[in-house]
C-alpha atoms as a PDB file:
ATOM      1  CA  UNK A   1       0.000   0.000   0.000  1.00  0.00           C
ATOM      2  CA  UNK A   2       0.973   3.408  -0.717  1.00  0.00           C
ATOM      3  CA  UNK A   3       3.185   5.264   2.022  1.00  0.00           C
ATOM      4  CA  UNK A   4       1.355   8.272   1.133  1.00  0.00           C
ATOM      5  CA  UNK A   5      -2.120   7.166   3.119  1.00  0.00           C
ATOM      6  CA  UNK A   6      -3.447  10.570   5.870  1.00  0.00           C
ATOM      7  CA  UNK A   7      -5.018   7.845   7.859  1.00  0.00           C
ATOM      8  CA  UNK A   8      -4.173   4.481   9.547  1.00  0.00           C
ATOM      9  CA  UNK A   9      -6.410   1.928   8.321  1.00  0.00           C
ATOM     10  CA  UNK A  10      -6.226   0.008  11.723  1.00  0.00           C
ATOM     11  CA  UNK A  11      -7.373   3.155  13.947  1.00  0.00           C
ATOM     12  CA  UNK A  12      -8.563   5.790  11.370  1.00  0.00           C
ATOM     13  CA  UNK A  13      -6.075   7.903  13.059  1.00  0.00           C
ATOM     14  CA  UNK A  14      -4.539  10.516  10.847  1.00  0.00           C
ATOM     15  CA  UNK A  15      -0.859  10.945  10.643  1.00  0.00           C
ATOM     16  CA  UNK A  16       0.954  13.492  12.291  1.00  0.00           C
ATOM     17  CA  UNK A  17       4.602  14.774  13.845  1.00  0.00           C
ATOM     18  CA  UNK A  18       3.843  12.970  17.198  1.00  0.00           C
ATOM     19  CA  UNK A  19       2.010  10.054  15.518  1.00  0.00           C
ATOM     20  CA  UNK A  20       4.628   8.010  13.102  1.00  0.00           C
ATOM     21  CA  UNK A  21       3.483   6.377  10.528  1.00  0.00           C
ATOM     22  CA  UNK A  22       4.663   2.693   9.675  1.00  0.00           C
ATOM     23  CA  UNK A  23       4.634  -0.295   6.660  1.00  0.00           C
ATOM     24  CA  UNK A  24       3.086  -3.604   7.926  1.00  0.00           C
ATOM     25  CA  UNK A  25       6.132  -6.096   7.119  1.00  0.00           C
ATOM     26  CA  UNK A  26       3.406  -8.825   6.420  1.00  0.00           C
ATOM     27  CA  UNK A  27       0.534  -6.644   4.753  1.00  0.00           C
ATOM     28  CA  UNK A  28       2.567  -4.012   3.536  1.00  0.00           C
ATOM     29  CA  UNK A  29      -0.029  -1.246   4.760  1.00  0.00           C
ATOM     30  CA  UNK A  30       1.079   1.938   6.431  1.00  0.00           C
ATOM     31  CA  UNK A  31       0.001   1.933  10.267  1.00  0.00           C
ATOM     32  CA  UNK A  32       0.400   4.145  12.495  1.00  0.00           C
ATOM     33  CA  UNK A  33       2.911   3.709  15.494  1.00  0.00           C
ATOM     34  CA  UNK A  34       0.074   2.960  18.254  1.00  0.00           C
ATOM     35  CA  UNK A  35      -0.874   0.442  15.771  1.00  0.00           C
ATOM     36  CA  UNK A  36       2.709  -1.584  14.838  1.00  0.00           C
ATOM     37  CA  UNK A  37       4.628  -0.471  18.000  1.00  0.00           C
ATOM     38  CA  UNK A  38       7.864  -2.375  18.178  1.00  0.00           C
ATOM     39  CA  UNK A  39       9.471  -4.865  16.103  1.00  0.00           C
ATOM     40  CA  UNK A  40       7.794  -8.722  16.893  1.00  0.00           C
ATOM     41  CA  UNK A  41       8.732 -12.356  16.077  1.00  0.00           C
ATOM     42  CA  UNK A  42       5.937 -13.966  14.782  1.00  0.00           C
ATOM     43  CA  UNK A  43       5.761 -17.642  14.528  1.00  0.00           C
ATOM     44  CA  UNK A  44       7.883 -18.656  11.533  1.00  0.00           C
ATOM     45  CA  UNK A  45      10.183 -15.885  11.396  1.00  0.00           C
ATOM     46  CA  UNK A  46      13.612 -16.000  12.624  1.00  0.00           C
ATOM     47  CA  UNK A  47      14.160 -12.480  12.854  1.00  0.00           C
ATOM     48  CA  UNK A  48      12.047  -9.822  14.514  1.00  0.00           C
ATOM     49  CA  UNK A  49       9.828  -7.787  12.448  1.00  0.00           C
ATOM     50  CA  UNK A  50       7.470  -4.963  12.258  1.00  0.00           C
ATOM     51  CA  UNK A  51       4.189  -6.069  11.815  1.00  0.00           C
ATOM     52  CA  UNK A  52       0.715  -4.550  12.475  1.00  0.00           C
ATOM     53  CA  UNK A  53      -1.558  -5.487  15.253  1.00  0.00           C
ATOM     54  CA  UNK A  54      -4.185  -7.401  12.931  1.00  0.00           C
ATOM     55  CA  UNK A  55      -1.655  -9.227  11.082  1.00  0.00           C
ATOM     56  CA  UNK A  56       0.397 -10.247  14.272  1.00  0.00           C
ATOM     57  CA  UNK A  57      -3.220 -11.206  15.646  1.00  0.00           C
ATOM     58  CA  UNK A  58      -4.290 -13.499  12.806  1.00  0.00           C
ATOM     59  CA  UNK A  59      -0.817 -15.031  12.940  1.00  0.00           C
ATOM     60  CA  UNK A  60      -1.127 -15.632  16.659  1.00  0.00           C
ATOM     61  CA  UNK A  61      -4.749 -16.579  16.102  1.00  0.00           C
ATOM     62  CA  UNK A  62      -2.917 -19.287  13.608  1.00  0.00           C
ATOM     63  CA  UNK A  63      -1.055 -20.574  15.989  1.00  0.00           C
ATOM     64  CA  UNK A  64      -3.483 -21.419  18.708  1.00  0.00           C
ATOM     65  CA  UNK A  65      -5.691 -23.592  15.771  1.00  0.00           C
ATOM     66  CA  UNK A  66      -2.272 -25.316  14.705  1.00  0.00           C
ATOM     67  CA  UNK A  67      -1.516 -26.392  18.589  1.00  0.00           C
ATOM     68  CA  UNK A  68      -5.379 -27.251  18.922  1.00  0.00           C
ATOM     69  CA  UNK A  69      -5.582 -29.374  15.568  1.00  0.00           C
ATOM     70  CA  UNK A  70      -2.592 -30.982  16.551  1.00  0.00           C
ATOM     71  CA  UNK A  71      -3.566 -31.845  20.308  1.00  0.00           C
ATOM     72  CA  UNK A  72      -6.745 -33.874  18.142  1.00  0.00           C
ATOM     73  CA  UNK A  73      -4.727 -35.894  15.913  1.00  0.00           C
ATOM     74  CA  UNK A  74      -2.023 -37.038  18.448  1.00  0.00           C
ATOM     75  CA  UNK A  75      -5.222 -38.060  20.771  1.00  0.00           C
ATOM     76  CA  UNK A  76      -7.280 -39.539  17.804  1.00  0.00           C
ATOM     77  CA  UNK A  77      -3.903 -41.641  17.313  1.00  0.00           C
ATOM     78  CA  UNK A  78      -3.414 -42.688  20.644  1.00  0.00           C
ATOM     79  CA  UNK A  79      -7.149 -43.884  21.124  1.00  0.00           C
ATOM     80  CA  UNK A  80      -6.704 -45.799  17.657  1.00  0.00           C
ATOM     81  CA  UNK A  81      -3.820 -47.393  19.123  1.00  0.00           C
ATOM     82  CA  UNK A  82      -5.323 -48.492  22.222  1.00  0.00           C
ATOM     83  CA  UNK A  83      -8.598 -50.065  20.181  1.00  0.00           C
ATOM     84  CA  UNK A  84      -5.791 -51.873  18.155  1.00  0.00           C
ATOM     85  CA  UNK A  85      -4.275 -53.560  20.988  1.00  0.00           C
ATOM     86  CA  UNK A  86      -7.900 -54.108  22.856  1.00  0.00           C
ATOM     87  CA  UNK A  87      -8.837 -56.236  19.577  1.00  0.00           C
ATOM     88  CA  UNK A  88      -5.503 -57.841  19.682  1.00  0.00           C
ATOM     89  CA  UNK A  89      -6.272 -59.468  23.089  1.00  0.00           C
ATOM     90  CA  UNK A  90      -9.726 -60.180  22.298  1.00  0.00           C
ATOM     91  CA  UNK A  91      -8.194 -62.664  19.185  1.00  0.00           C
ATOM     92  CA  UNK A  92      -5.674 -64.148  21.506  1.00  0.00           C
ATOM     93  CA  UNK A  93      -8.380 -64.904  24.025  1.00  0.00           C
ATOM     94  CA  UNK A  94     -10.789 -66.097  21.883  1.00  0.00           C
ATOM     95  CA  UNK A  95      -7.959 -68.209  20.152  1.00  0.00           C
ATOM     96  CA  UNK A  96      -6.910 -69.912  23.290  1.00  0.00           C
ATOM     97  CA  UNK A  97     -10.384 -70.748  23.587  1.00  0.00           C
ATOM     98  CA  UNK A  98     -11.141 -72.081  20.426  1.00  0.00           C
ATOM     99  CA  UNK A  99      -7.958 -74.581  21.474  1.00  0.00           C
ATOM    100  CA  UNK A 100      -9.284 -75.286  24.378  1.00  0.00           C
ATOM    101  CA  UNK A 101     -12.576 -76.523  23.345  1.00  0.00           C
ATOM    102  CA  UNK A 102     -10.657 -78.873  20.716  1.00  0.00           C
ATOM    103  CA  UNK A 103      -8.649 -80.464  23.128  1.00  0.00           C
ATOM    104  CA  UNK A 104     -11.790 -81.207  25.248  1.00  0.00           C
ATOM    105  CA  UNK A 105     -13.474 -82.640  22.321  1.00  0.00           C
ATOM    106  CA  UNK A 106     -10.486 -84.992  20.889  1.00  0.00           C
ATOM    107  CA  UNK A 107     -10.603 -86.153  24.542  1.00  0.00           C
ATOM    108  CA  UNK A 108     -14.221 -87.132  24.910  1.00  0.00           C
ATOM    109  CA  UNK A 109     -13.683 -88.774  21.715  1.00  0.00           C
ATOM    110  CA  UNK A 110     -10.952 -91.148  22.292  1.00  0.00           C
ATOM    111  CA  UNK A 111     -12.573 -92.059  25.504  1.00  0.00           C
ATOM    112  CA  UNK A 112     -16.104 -92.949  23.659  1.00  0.00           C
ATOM    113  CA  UNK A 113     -13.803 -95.233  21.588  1.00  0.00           C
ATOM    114  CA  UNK A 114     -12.107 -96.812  24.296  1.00  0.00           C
ATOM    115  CA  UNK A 115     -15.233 -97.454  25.703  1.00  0.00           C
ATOM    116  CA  UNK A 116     -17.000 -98.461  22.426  1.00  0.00           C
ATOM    117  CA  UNK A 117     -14.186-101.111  21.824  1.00  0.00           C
ATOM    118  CA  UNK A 118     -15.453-102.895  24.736  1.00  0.00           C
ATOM    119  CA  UNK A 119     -18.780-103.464  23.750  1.00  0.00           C
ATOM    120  CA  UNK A 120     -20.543-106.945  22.071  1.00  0.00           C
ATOM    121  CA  UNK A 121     -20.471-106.408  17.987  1.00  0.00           C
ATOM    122  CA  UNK A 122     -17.137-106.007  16.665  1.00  0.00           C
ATOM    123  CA  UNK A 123     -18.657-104.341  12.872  1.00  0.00           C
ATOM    124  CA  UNK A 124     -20.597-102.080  15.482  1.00  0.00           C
ATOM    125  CA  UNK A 125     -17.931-100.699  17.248  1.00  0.00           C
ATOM    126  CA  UNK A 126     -16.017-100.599  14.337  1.00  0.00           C
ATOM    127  CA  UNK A 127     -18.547 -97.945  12.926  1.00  0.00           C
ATOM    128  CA  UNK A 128     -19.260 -96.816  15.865  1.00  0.00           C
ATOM    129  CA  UNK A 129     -15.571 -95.835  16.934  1.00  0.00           C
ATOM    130  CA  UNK A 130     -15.504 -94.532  13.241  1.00  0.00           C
ATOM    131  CA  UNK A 131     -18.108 -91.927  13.807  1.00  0.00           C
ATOM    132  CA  UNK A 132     -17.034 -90.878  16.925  1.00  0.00           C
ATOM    133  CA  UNK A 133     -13.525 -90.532  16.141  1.00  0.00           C
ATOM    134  CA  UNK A 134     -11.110 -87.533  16.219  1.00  0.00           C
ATOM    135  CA  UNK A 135     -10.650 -87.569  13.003  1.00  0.00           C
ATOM    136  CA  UNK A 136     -14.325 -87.553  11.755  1.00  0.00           C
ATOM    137  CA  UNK A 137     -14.582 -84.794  14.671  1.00  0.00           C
ATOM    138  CA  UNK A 138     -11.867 -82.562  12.949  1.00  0.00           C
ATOM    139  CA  UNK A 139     -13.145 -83.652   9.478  1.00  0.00           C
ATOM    140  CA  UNK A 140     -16.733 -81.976  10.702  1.00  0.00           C
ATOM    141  CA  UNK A 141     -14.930 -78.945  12.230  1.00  0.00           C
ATOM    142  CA  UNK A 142     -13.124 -78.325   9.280  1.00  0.00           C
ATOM    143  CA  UNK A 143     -16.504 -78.314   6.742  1.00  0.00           C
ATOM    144  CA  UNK A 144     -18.606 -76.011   9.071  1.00  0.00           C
ATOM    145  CA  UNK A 145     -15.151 -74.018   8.873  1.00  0.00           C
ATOM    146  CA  UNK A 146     -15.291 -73.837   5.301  1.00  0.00           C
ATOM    147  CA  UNK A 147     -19.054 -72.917   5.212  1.00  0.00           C
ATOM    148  CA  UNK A 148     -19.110 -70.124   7.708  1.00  0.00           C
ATOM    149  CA  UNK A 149     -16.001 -68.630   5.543  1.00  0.00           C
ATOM    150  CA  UNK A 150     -17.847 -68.989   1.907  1.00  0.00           C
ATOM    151  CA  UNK A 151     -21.102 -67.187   4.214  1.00  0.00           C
ATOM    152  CA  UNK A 152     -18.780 -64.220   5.073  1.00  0.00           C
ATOM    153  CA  UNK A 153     -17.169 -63.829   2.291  1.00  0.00           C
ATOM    154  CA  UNK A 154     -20.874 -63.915   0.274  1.00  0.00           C
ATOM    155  CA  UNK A 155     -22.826 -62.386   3.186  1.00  0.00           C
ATOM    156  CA  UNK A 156     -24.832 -59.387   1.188  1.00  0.00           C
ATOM    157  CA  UNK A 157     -25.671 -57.386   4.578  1.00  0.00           C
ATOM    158  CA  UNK A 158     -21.549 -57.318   5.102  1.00  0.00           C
ATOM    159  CA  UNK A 159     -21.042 -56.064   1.695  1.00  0.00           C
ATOM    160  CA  UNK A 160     -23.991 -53.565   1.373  1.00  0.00           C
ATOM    161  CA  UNK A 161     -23.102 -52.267   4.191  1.00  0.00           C
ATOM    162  CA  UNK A 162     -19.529 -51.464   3.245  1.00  0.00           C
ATOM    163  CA  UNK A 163     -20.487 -50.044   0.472  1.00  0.00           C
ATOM    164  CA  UNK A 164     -22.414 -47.028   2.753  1.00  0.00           C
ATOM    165  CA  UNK A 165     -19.815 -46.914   4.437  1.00  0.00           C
ATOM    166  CA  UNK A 166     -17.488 -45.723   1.021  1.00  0.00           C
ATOM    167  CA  UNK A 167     -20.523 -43.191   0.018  1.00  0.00           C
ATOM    168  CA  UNK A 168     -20.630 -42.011   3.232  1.00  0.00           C
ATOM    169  CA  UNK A 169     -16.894 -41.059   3.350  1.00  0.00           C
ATOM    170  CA  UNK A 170     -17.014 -39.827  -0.363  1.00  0.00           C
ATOM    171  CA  UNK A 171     -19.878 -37.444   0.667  1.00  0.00           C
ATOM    172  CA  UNK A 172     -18.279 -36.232   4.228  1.00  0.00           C
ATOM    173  CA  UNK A 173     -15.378 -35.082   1.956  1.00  0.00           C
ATOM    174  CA  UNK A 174     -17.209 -33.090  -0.300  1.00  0.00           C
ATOM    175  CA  UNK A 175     -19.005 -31.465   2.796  1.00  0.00           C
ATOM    176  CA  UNK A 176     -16.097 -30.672   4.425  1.00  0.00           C
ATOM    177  CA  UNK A 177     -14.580 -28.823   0.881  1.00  0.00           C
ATOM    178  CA  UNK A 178     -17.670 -26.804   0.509  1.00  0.00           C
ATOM    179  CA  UNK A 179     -17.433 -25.556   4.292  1.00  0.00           C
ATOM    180  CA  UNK A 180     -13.911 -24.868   3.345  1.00  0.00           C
ATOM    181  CA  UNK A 181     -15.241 -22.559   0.590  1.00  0.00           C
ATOM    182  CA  UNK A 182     -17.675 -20.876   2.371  1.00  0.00           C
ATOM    183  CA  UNK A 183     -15.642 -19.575   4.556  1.00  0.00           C
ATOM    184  CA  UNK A 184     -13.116 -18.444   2.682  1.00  0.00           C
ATOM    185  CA  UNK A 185     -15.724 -16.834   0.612  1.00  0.00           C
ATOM    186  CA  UNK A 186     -17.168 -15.148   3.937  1.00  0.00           C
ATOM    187  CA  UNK A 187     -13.719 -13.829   5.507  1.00  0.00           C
ATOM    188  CA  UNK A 188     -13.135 -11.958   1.478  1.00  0.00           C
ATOM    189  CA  UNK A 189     -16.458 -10.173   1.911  1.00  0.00           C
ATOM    190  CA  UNK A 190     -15.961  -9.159   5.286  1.00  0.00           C
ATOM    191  CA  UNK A 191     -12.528  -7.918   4.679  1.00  0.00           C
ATOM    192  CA  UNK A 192     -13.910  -6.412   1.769  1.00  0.00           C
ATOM    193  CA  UNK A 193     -16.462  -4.370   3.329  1.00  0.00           C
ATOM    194  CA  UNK A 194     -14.152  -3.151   5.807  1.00  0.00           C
ATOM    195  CA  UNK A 195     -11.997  -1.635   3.547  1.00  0.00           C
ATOM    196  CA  UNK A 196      -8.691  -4.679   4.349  1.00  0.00           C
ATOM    197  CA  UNK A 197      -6.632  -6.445   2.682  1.00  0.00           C
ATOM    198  CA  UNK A 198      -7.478 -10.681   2.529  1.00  0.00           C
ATOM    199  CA  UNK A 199      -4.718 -12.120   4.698  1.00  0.00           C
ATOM    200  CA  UNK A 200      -1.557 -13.952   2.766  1.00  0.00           C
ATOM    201  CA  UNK A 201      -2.395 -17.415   2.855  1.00  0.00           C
ATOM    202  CA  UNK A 202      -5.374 -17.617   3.560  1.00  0.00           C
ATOM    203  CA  UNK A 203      -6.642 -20.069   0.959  1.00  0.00           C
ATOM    204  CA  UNK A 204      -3.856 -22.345   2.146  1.00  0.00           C
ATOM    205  CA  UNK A 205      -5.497 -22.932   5.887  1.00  0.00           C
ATOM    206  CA  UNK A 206      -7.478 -25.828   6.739  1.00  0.00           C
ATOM    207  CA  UNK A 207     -11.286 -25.466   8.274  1.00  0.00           C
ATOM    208  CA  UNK A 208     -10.376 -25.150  11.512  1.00  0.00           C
ATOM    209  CA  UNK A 209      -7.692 -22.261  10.882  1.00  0.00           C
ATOM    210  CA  UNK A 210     -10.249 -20.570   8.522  1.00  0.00           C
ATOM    211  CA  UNK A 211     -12.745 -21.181  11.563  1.00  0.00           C
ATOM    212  CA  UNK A 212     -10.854 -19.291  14.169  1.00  0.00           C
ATOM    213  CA  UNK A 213      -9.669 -16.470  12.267  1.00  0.00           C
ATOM    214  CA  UNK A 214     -13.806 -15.846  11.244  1.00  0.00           C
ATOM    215  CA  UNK A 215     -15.036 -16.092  14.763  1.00  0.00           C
ATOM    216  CA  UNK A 216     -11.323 -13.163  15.543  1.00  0.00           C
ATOM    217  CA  UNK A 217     -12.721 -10.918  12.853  1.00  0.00           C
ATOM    218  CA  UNK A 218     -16.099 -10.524  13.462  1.00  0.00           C
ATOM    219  CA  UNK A 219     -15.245 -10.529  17.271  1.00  0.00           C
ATOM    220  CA  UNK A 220     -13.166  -7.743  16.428  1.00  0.00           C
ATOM    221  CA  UNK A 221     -15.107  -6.008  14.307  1.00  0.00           C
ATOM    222  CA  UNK A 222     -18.150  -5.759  16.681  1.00  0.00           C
ATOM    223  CA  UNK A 223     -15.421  -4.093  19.724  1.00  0.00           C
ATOM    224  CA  UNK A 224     -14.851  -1.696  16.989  1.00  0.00           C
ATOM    225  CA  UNK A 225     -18.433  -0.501  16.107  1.00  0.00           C
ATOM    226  CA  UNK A 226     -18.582  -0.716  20.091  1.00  0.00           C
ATOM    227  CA  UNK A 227     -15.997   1.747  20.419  1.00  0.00           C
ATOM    228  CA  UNK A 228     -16.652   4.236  17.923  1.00  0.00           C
ATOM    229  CA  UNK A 229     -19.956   4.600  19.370  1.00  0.00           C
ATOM    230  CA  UNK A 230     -18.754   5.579  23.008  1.00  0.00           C
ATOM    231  CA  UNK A 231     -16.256   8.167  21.311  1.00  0.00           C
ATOM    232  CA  UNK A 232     -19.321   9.391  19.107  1.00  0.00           C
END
């Protein structure tokens, strides 16, 4: 912006001998000195800078969502983590289980053949000790295996309901774009109407950066009218 402006654009202060006029480092407007006091280090920046009180605002304002987005995903991950490791011991238990209850029935069969070799009828027992024998036990185990896999694997509840799970995701991500637009659309106007320039970068934030800085601006905006009214 011109250095040539009579007014800040901040405070609508005009400038003067005892009120010094300065360029926003970051917006390149001319500010007054009330309004860019002293040279700041903004995040990002490793050497100080002048910058005016709305830009060093939005950038703190920045900040703040960055830390809070980040404090999410780190707990999102850790609770992921833990249902991984909950599941984990749930197919271990259920595993030893599973073992356990084979081992009780290869038992019960080899003692209903030991007791069915006993018995009057040797082609009896014979069949007898043939039915009831581990291996026709492991032999039935291993076909109601192979059935309940070929019923997951074809199960049309399972599948249907995977595929509203995909169209649900596909349609949460074009929600979350067109909030994304919105608001970027909304913070133009608004700095638009005000007479400001749109932030630098501002099409780069995510929603909950473009969130925050909405919520600072119109919070800001309102003190303002507030205040002009008391001095009027």
């Amino acid at each position: 912006m011109s250095t040539s402006a009579s007014k800040c654009p901040i405070c609508a202060h005009t400038f003067s001998l005892i009120l010094w006029k300065h360029t926003c480092q970051e917006c390149k407007r001319t500010v007054c000195d009330n309004c860019a006091p002293k040279k700041v280090q903004p995040g990002g920046y490793s050497k100080k800078r002048r910058v005016c009180s709305e830009c060093l605002d939005y950038t703190n304002a920045l900040r703040a969502a960055n830390s809070y987005s980040s404090k999410g995903v780190n707990d999102a991950v850790a609770r992921n983590r833990r249902n991984d490791e909950q599941r984990e011991r749930r197919a271990v238990r259920v595993g030893e289980g599973m073992h356990a209850m084979q081992i009780d029935d290869y038992h019960a069969n080899s003692m209903a053949v030991s007791t069915l070799k006993d018995l009057p009828g040797k082609a009896q027992n014979r069949e007898a000790a043939a039915e009831h024998s581990p291996k026709g036990s492991m032999n039935y185990l291993g076909t109601m295996e192979a059935h309940t896999t070929e019923r997951k694997i074809s199960n049309p509840v399972l599948e249907a309901a995977l595929r509203r799970q995909n169209n649900n995701s596909h349609s949460n991500d074009a929600d979350i774009a067109n909030d994304k637009v919105r608001l970027i659309n909304e913070i133009e106007m608004l700095c638009k109407s005000k007479g400001e320039t749109t932030p630098f970068g501002l099409r780069a934030s995510d929603e909950a950066k473009l969130r925050s800085y909405l919520k600072y601006l119109k919070e800001k905006y309102k003190a303002r009218i507030g205040k002009n009214e008391t001095e009027g």
